[in-house]
PDB file of N, CA and C in Angstrom:
ATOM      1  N   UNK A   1    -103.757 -34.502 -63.571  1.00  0.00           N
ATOM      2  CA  UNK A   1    -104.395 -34.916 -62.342  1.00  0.00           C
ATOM      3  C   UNK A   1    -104.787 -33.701 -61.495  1.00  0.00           C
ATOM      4  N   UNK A   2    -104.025 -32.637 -61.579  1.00  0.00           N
ATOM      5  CA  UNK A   2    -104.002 -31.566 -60.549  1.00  0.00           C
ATOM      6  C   UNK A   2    -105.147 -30.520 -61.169  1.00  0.00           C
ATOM      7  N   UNK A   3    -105.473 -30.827 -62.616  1.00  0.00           N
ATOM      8  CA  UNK A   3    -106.382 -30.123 -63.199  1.00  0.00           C
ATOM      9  C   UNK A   3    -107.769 -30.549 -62.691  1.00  0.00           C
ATOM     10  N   UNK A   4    -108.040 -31.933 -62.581  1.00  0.00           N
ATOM     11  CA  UNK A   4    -109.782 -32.891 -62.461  1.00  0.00           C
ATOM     12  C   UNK A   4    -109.709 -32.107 -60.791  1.00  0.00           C
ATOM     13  N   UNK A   5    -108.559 -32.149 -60.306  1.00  0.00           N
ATOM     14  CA  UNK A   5    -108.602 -31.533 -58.757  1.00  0.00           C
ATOM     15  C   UNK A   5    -108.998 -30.274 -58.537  1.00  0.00           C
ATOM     16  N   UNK A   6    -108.883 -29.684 -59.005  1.00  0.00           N
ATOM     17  CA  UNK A   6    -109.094 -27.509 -59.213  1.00  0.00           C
ATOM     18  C   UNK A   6    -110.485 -27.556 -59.749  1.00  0.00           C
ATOM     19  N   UNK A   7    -111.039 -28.857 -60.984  1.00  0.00           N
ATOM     20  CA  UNK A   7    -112.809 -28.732 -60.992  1.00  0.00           C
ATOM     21  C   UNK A   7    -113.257 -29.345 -59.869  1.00  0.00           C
ATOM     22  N   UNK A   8    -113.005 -30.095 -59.654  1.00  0.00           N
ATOM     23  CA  UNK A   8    -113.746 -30.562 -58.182  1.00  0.00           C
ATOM     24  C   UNK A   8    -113.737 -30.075 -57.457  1.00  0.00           C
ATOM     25  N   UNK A   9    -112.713 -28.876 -56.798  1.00  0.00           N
ATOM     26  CA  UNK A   9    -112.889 -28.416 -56.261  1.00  0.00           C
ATOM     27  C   UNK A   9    -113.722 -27.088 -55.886  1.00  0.00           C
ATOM     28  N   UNK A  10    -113.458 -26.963 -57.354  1.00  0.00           N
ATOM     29  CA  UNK A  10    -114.505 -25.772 -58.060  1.00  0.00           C
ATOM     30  C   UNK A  10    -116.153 -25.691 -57.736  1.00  0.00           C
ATOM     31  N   UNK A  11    -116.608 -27.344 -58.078  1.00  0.00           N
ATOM     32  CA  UNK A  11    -117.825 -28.088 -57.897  1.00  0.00           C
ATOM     33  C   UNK A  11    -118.199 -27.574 -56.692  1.00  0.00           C
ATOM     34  N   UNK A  12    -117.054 -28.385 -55.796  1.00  0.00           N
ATOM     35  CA  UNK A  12    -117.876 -28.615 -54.463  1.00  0.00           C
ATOM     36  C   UNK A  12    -117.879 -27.209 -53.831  1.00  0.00           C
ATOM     37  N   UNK A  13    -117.303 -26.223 -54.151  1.00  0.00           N
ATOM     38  CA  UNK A  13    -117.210 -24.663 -53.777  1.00  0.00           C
ATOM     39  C   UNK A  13    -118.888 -24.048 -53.972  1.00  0.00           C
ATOM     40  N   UNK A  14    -119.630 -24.687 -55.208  1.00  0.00           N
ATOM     41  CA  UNK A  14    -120.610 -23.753 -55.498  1.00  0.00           C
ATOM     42  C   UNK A  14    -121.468 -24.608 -54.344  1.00  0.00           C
ATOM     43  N   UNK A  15    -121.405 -25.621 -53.680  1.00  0.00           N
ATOM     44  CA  UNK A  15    -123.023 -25.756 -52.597  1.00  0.00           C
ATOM     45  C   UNK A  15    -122.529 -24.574 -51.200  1.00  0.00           C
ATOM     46  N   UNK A  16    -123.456 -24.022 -50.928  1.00  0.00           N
ATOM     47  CA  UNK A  16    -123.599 -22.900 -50.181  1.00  0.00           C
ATOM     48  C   UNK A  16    -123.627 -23.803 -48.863  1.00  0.00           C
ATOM     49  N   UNK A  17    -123.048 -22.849 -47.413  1.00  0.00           N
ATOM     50  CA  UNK A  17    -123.211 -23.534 -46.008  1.00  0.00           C
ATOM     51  C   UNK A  17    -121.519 -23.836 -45.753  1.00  0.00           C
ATOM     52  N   UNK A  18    -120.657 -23.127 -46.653  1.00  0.00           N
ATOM     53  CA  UNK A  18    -119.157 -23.958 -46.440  1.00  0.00           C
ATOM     54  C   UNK A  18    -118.550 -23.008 -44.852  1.00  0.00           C
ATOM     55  N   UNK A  19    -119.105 -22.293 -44.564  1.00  0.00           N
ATOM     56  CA  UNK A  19    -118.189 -21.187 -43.482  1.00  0.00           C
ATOM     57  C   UNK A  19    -119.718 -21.742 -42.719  1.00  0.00           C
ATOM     58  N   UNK A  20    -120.850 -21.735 -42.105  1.00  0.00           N
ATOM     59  CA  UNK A  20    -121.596 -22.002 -41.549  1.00  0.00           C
ATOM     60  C   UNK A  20    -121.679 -23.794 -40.922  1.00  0.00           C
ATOM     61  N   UNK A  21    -121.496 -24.518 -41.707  1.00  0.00           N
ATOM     62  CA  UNK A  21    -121.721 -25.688 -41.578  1.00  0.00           C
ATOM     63  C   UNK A  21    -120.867 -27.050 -42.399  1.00  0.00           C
ATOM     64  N   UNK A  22    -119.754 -26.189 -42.622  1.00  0.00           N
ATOM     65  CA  UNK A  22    -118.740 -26.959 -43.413  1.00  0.00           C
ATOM     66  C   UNK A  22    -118.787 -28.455 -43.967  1.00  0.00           C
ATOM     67  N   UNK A  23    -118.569 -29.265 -43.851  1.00  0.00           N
ATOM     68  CA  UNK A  23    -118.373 -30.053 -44.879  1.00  0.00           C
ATOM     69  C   UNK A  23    -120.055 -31.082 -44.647  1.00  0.00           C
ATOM     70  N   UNK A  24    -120.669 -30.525 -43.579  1.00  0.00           N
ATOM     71  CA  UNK A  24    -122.389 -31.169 -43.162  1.00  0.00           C
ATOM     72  C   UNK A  24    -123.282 -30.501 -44.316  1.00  0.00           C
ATOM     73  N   UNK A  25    -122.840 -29.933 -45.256  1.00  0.00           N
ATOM     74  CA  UNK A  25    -123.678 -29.145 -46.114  1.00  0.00           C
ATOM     75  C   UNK A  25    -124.422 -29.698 -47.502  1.00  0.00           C
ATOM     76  N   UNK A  26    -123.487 -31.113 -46.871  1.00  0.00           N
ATOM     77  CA  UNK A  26    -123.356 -31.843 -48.754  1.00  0.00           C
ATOM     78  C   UNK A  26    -124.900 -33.017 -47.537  1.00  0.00           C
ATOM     79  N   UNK A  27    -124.874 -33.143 -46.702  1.00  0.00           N
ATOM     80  CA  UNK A  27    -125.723 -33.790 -45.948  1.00  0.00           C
ATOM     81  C   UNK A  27    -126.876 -34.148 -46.741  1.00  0.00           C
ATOM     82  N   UNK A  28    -128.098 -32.672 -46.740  1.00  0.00           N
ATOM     83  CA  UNK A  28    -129.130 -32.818 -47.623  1.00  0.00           C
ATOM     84  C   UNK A  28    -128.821 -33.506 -48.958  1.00  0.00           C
ATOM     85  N   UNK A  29    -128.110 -33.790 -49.618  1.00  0.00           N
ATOM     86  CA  UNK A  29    -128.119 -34.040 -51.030  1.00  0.00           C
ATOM     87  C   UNK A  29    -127.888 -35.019 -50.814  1.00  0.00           C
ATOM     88  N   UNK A  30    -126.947 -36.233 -49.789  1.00  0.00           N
ATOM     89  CA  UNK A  30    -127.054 -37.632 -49.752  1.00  0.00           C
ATOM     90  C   UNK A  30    -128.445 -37.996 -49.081  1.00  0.00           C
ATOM     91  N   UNK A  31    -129.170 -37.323 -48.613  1.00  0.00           N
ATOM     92  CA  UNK A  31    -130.856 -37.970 -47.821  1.00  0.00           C
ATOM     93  C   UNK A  31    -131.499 -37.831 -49.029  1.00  0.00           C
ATOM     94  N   UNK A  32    -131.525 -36.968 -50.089  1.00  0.00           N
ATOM     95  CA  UNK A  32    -132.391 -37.010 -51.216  1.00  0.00           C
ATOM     96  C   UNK A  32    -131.989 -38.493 -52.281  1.00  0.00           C
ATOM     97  N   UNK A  33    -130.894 -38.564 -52.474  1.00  0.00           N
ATOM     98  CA  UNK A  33    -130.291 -39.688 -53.166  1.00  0.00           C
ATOM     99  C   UNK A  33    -130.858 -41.258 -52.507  1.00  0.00           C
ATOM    100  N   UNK A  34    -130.537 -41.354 -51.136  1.00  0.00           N
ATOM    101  CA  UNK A  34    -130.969 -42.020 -50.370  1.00  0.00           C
ATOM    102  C   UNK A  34    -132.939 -42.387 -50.247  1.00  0.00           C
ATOM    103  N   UNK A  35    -133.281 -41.182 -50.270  1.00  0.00           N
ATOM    104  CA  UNK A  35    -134.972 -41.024 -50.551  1.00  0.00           C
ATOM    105  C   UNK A  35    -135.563 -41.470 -51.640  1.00  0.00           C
ATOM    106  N   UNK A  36    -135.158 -41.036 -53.023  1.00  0.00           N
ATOM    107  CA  UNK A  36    -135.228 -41.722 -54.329  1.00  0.00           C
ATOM    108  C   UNK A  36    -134.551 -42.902 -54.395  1.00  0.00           C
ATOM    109  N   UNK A  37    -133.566 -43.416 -53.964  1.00  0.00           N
ATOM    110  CA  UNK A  37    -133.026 -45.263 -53.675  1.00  0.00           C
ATOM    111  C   UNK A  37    -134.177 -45.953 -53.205  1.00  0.00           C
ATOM    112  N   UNK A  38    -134.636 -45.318 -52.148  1.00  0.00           N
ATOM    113  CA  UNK A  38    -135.878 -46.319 -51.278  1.00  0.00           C
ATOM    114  C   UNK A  38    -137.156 -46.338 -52.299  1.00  0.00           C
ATOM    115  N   UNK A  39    -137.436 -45.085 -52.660  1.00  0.00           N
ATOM    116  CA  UNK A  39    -138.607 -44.760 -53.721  1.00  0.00           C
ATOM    117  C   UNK A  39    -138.451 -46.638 -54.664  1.00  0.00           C
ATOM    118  N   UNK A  40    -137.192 -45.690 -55.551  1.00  0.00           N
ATOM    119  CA  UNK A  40    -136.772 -46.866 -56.493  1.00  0.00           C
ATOM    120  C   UNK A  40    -137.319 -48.410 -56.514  1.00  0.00           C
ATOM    121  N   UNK A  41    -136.516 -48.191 -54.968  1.00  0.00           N
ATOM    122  CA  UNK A  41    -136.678 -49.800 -54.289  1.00  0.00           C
ATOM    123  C   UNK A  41    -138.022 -50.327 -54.317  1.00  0.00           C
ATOM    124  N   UNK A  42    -138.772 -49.560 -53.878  1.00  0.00           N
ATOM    125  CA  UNK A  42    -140.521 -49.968 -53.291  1.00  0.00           C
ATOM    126  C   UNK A  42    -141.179 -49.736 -54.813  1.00  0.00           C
ATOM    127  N   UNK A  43    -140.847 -48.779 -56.149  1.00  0.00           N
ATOM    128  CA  UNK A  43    -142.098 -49.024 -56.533  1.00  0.00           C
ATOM    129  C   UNK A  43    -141.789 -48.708 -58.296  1.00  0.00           C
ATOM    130  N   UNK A  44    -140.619 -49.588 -58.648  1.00  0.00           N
ATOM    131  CA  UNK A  44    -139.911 -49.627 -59.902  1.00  0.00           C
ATOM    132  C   UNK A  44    -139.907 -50.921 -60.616  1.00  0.00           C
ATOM    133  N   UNK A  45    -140.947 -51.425 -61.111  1.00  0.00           N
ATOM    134  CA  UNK A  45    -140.901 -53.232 -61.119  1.00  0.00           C
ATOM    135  C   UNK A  45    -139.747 -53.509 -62.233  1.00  0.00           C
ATOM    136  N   UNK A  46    -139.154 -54.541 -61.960  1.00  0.00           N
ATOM    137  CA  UNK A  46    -137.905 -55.102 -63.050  1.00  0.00           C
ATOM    138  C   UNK A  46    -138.754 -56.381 -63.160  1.00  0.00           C
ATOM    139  N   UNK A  47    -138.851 -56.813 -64.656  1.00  0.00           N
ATOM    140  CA  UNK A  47    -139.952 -57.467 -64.370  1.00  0.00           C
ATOM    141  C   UNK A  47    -141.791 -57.777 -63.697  1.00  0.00           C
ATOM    142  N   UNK A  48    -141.521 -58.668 -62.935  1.00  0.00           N
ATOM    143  CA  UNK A  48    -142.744 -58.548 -62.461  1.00  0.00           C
ATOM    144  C   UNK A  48    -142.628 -58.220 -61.040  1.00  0.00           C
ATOM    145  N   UNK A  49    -141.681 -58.122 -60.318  1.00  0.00           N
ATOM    146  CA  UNK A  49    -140.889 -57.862 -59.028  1.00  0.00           C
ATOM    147  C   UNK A  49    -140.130 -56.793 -58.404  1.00  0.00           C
ATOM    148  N   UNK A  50    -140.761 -55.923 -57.655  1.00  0.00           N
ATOM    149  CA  UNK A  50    -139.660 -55.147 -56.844  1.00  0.00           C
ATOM    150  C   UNK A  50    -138.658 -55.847 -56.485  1.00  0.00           C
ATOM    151  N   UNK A  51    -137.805 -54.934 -55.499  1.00  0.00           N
ATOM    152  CA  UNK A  51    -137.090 -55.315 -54.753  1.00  0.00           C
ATOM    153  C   UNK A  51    -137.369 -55.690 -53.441  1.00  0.00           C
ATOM    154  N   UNK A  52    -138.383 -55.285 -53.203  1.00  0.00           N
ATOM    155  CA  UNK A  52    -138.955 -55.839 -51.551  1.00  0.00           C
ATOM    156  C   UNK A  52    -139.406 -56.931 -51.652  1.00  0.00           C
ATOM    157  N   UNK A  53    -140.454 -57.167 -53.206  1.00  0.00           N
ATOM    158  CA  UNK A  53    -140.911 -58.479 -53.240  1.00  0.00           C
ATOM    159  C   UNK A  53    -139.940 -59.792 -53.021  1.00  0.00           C
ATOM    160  N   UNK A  54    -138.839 -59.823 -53.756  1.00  0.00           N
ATOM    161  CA  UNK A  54    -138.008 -60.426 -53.612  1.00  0.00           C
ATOM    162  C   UNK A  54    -137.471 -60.575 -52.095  1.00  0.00           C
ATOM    163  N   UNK A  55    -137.107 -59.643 -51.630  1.00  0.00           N
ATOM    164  CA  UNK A  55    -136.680 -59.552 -50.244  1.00  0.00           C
ATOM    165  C   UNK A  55    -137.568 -60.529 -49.327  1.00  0.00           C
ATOM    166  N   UNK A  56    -139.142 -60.124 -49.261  1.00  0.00           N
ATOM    167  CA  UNK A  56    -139.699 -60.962 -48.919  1.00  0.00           C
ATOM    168  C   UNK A  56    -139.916 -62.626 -49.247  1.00  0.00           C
ATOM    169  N   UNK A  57    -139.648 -62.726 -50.451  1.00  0.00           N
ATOM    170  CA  UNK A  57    -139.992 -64.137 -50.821  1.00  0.00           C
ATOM    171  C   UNK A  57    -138.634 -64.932 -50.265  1.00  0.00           C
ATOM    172  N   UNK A  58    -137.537 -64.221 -50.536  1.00  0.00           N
ATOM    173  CA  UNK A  58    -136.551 -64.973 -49.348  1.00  0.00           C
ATOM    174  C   UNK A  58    -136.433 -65.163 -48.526  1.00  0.00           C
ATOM    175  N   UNK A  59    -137.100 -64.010 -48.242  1.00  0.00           N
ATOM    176  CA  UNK A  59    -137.130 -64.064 -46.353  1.00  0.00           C
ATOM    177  C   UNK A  59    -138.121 -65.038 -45.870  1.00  0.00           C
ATOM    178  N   UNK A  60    -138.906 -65.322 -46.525  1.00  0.00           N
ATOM    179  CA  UNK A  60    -140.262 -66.723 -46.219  1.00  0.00           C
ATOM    180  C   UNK A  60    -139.587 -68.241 -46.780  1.00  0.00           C
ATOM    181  N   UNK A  61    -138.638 -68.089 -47.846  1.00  0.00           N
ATOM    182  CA  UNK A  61    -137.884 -69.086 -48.092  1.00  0.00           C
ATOM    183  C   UNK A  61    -136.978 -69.899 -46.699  1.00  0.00           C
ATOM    184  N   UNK A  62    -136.127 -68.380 -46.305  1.00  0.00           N
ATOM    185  CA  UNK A  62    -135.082 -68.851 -45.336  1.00  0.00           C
ATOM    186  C   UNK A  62    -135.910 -69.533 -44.045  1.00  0.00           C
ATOM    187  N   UNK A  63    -137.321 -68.623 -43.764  1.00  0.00           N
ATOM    188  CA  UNK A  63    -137.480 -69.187 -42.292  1.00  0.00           C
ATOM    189  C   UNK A  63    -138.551 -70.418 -43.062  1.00  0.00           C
ATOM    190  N   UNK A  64    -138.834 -70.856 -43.839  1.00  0.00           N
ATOM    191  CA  UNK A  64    -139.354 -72.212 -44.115  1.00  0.00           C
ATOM    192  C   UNK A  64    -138.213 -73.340 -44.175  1.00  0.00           C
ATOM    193  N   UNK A  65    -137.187 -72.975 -44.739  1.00  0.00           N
ATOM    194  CA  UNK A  65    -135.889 -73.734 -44.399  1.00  0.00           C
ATOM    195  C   UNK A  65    -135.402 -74.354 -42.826  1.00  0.00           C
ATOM    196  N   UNK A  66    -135.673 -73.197 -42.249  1.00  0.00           N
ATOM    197  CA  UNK A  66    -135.337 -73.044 -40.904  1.00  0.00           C
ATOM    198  C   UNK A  66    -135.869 -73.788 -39.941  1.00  0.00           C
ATOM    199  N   UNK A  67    -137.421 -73.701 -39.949  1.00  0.00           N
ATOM    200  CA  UNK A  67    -138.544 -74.793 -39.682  1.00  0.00           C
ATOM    201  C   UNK A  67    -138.214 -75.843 -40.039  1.00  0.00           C
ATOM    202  N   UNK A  68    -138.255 -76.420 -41.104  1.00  0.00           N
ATOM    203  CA  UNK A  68    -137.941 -77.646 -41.836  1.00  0.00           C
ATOM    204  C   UNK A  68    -136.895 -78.194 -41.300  1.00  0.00           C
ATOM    205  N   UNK A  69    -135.570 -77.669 -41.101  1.00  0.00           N
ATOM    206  CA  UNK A  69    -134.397 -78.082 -40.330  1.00  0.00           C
ATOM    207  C   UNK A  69    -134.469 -78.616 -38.891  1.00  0.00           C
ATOM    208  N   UNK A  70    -135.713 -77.722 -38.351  1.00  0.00           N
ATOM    209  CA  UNK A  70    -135.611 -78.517 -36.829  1.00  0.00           C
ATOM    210  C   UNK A  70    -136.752 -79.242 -36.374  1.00  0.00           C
ATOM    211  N   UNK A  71    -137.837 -79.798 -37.471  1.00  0.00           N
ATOM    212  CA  UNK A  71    -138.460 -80.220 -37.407  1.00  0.00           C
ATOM    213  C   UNK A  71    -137.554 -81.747 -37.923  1.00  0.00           C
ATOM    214  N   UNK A  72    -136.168 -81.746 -38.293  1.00  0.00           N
ATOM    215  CA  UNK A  72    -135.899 -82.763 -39.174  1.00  0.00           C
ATOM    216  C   UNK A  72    -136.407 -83.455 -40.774  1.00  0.00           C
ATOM    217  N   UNK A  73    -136.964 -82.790 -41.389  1.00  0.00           N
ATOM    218  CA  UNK A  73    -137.460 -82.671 -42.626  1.00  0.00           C
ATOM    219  C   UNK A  73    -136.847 -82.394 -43.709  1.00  0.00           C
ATOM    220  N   UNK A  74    -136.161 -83.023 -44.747  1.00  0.00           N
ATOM    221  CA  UNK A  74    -134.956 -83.036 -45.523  1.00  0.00           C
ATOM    222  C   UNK A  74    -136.106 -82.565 -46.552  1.00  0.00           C
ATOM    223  N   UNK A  75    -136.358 -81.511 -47.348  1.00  0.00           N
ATOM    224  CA  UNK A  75    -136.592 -81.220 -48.642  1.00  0.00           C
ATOM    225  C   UNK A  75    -135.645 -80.772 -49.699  1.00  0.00           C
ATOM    226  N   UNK A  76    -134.417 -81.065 -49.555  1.00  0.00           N
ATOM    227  CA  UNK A  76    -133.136 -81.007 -50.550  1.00  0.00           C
ATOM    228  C   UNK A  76    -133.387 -82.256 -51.539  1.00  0.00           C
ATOM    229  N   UNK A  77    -132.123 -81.764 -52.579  1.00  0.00           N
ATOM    230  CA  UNK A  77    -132.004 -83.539 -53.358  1.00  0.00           C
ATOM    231  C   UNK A  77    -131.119 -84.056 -52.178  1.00  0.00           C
ATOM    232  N   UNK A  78    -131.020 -85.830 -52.407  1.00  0.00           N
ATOM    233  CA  UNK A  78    -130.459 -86.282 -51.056  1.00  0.00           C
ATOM    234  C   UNK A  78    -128.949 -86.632 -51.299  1.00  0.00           C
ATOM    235  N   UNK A  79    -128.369 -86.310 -50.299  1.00  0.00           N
ATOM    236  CA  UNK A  79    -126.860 -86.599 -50.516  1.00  0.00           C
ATOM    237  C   UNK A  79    -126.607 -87.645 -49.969  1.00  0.00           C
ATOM    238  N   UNK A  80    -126.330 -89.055 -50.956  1.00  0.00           N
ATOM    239  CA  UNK A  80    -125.845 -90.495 -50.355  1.00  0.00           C
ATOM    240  C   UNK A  80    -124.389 -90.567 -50.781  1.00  0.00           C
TER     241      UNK A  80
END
């Protein structure tokens, strides 16, 4: 255990900024990860669908639901 600890520590020794800006140094490298996630997100089709597409089609699902509910308009199967 004390060995995986001495490489890791090893690791995180080589990003530069440790006496200047201490442990804010690893910063840039989670906004890039984060930057390529969003990339991913917007323009990687699985299928025929992003992930936004989807996002959106629920999101037009929920507020058609929503409408429907206070308009009193049952489009479910019916529960007797």
């Amino acid at each position: 255990m004390f060995r995986k600890s001495r490489n890791l520590k090893y690791v995180l020794s080589l990003v530069p900024g440790k006496r200047q800006i201490g442990i804010y140094r690893f910063l840039p490298i989670f906004f890039c990860i984060g930057g390529v996630m969003e990339w991913i997100m917007i323009n990687v089709r699985i299928g025929r669908e992003t992930f936004y597409d989807v996002y959106r089609r629920k999101q037009s699902e929920r507020a058609y639901e929503g409408k429907t509910e206070r308009e009193g308009i049952h489009t479910g199967p019916s529960s007797g």
